[in-house]
C-alpha atoms as a PDB file:
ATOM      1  CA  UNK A   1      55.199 -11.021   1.727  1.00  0.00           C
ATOM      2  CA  UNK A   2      54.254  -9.766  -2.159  1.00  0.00           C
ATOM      3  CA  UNK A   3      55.043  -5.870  -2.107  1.00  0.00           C
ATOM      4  CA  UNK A   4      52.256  -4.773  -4.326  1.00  0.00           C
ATOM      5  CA  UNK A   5      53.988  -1.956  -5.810  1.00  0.00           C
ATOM      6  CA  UNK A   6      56.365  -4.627  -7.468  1.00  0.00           C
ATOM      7  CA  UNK A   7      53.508  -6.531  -8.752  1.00  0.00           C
ATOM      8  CA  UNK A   8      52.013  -3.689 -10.301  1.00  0.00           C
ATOM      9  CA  UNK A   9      55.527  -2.850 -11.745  1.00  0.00           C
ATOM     10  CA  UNK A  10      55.837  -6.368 -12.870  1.00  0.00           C
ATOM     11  CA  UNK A  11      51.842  -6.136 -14.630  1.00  0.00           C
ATOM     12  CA  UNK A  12      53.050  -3.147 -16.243  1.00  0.00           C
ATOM     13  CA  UNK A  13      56.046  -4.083 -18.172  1.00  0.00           C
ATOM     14  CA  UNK A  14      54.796  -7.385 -18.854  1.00  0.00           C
ATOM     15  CA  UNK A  15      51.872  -5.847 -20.712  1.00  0.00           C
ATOM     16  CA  UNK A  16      54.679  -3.408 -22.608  1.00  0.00           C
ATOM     17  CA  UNK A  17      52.981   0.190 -20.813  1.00  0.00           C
ATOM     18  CA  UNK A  18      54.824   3.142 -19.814  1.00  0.00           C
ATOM     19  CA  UNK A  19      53.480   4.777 -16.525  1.00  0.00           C
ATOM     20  CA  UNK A  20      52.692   7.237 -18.802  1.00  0.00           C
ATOM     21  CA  UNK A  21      50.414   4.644 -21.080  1.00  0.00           C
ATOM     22  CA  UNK A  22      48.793   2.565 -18.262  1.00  0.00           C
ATOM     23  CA  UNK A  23      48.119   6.427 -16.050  1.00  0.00           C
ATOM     24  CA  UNK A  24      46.146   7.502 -19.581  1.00  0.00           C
ATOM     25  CA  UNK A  25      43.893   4.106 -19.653  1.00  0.00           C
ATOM     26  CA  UNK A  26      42.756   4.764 -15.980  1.00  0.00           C
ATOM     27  CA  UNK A  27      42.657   8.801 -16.013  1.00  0.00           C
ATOM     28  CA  UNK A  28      45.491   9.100 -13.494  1.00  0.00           C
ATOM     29  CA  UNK A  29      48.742  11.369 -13.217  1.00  0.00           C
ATOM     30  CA  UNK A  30      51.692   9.411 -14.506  1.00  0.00           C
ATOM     31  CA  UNK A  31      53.695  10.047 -11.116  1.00  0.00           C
ATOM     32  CA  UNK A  32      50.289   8.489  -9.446  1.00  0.00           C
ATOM     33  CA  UNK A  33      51.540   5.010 -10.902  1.00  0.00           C
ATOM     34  CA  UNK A  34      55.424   5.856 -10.127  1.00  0.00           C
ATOM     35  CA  UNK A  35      53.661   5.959  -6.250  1.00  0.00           C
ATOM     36  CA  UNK A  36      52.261   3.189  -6.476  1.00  0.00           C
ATOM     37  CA  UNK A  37      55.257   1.306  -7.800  1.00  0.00           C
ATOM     38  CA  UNK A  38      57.376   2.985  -5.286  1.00  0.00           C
ATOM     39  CA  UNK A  39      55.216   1.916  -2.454  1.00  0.00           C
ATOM     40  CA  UNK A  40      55.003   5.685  -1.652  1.00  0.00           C
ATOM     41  CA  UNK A  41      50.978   5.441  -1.931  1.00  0.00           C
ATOM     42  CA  UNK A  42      48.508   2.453  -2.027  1.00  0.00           C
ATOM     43  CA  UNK A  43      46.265   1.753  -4.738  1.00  0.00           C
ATOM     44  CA  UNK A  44      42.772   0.793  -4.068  1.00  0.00           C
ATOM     45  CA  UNK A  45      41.608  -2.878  -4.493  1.00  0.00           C
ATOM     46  CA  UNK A  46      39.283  -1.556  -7.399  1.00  0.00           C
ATOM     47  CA  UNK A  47      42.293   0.341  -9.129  1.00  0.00           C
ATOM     48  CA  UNK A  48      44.203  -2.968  -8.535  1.00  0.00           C
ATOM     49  CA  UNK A  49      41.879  -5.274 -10.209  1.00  0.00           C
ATOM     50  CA  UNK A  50      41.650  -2.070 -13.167  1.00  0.00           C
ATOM     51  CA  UNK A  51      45.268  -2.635 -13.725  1.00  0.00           C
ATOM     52  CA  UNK A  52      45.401  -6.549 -13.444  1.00  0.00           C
ATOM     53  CA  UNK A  53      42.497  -6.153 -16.516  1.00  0.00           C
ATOM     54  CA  UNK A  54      44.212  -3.566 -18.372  1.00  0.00           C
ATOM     55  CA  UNK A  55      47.876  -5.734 -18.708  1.00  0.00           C
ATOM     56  CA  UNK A  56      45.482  -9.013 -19.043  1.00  0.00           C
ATOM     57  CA  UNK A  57      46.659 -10.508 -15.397  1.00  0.00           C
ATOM     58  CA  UNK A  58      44.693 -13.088 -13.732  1.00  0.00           C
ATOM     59  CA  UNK A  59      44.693 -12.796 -10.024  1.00  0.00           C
ATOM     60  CA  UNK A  60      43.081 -15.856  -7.459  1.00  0.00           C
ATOM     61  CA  UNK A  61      42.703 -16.000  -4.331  1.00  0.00           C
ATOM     62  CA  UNK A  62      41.457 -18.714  -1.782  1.00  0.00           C
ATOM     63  CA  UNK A  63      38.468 -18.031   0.149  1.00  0.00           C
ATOM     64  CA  UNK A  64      37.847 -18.843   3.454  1.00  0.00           C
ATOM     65  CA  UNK A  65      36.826 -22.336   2.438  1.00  0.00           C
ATOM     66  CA  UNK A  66      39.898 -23.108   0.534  1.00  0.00           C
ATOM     67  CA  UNK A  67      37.598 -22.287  -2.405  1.00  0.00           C
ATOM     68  CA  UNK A  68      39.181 -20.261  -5.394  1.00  0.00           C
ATOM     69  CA  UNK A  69      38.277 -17.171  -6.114  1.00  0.00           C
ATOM     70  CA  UNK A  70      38.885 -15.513  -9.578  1.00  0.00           C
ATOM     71  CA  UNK A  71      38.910 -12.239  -8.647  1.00  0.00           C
ATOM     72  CA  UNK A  72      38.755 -11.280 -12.494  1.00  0.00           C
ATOM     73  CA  UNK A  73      35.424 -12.713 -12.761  1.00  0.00           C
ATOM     74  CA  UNK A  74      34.664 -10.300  -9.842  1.00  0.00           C
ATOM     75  CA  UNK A  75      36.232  -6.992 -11.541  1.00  0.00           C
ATOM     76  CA  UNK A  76      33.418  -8.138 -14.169  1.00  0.00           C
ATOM     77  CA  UNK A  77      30.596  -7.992 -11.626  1.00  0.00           C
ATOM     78  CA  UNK A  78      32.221  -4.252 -10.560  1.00  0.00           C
ATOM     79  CA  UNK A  79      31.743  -3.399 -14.445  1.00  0.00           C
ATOM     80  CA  UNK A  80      35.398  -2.106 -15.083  1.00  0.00           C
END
């Protein structure tokens, strides 16, 4: 099981943000993202994918057809 909140740690300091840096690029309290890493809150799917683009992370998935699904191409379509 991926704990999200270690992924989004993980996005972070791969990309070389504070919490500080990547709570300015999405309008967000710094100790919003220290939730989120902590697993004390849950970040939407749409905040998710905002991150993912911000620290240049590619996330796929496979559909219910075995099909996959870039789910950056789909943050485009959302107009983040």
């Amino acid at each position: 099981m991926i704990m999200i909140g270690i992924l989004l740690k993980n996005m972070r300091l791969s990309a070389g943000l504070t919490q500080k840096d990547l709570a300015h690029k999405l309008n967000l309290a710094y100790n919003t993202i220290s939730s989120y890493e902590r697993e004390n809150s849950q970040a939407d799917f749409e905040t998710i994918l905002q991150i993912a683009k911000i620290c240049n992370y590619e996330f796929k998935i496979l559909d219910k057809n075995n099909h996959l699904i870039d789910l950056n191409d789909m943050a485009k379509d959302m107009d983040f």
